[in-house]
Protein backbone atom coordinates (compact mmCIF):
# COMPACT_ATOMS: atom_id res chain seq x y z
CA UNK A 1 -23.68 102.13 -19.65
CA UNK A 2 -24.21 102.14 -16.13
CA UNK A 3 -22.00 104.52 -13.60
CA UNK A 4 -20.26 101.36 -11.82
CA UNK A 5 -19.17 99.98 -15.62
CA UNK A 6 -17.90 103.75 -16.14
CA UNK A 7 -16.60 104.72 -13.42
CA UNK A 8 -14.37 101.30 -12.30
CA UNK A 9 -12.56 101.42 -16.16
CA UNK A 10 -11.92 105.13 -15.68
CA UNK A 11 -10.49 104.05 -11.73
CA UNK A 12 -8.42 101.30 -13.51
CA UNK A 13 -6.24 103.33 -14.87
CA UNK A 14 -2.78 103.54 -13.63
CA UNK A 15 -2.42 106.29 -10.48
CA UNK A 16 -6.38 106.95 -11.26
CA UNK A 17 -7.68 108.21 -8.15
CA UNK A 18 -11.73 109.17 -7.10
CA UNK A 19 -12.39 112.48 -5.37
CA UNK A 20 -15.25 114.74 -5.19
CA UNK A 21 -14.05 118.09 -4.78
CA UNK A 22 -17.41 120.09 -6.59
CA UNK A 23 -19.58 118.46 -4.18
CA UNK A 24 -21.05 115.21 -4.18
CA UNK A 25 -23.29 115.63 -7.17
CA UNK A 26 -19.91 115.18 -9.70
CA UNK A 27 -17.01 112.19 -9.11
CA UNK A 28 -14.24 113.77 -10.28
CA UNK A 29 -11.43 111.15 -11.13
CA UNK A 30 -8.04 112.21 -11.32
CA UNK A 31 -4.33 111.08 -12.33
CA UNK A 32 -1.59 112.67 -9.67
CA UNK A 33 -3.59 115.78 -9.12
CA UNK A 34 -4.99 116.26 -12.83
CA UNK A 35 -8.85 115.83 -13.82
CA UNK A 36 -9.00 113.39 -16.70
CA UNK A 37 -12.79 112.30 -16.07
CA UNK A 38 -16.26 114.16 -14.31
CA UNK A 39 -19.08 112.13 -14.13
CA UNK A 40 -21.84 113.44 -12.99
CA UNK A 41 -26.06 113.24 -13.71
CA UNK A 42 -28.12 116.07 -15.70
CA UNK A 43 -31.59 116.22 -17.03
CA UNK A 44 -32.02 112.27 -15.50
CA UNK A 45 -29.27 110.98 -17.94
CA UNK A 46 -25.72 110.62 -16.61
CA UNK A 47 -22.72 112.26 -18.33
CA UNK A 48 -19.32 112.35 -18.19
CA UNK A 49 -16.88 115.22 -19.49
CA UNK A 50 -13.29 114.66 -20.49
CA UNK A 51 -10.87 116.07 -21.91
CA UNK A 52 -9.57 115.69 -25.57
CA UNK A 53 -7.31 117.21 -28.60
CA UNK A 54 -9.20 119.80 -29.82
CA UNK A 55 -9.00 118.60 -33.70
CA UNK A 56 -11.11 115.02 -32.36
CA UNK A 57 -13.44 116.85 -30.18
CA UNK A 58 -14.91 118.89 -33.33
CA UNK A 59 -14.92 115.65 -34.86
CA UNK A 60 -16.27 113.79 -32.36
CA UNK A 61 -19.34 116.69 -31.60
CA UNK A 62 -20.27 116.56 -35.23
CA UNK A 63 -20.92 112.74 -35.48
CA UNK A 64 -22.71 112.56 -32.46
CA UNK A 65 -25.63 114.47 -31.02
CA UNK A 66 -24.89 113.67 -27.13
CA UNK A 67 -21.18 114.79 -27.46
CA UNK A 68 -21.14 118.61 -26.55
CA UNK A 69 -18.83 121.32 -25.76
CA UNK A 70 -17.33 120.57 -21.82
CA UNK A 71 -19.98 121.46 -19.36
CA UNK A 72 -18.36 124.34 -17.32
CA UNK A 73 -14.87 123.53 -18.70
CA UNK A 74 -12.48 124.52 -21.81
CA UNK A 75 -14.67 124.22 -24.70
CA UNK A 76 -11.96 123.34 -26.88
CA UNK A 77 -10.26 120.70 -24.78
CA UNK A 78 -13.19 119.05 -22.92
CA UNK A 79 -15.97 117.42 -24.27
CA UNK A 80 -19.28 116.65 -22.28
CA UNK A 81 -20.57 112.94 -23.41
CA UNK A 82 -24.91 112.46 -22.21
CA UNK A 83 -24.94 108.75 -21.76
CA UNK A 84 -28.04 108.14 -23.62
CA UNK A 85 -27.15 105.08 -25.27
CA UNK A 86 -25.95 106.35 -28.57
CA UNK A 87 -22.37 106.66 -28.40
CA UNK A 88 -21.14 102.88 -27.93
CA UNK A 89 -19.16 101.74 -24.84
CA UNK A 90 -15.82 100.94 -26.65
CA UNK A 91 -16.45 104.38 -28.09
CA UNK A 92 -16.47 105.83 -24.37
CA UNK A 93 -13.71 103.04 -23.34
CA UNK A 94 -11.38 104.74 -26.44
CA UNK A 95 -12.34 108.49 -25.30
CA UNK A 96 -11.54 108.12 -21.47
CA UNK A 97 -8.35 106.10 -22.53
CA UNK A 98 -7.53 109.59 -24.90
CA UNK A 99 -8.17 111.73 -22.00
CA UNK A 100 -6.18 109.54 -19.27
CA UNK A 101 -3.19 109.79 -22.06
CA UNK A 102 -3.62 113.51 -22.15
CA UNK A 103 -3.47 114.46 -18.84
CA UNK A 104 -0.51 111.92 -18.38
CA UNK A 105 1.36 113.39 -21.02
CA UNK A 106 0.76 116.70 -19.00
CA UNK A 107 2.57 115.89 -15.74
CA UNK A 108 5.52 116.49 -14.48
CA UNK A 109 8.14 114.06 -14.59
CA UNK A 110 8.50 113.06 -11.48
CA UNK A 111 4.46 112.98 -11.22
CA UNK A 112 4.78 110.11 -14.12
CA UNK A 113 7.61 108.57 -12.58
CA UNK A 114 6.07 108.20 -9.43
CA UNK A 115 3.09 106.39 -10.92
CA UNK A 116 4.71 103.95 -13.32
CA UNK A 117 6.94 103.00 -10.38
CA UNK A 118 3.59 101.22 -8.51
């Protein structure tokens, strides 16, 4: 999966904004002011971390070898994904749409309101 592919379907998302506030080595995309997706490249393969119920992430770790703990975030709630070709797109698609709907579920009401108004 290529970082356009990723990185527009994570952007499509409604109130999705791109920012790159760790440098500009890691796109950080975000919903009102919340993180939902990193992408970023390490050891020549891109990766992208995001964030996930902690029961899945365990689940998702042990079925695949490129799913790891988050890369410098909450181990339990964020899971790093290499992009190495083994976990499949709609895989990805499903896992950024659980994150997005995490974060969401996270804001403040008037931070949701706000968005579904647009």
């Amino acid at each position: 999966m290529d970082i356009k592919t990723l990185t527009s379907y994570a952007l499509s998302k409604k109130g999705s904004i791109e920012e790159y506030p760790f440098g500009v080595d890691v796109l950080v995309i975000k919903v009102a002011s919340k993180m939902f997706a990193l992408i970023s490249e390490r050891n020549n393969f891109m990766n992208i971390s995001l964030k996930c119920d902690p029961f899945i992430a365990e689940s998702l770790r042990q079925q695949y070898s490129s799913i790891t703990p988050g890369y410098h975030l909450n181990k339990s709630h964020w899971n790093t994904v290499i992009l190495d070709g083994s976990v499949s797109e709609a895989e990805i698609f499903k896992m950024i749409d659980h994150s997005y709907e995490l974060v969401f579920k996270g804001l403040k009401k008037s931070e949701k309101e706000a968005i579904l108004q647009h």
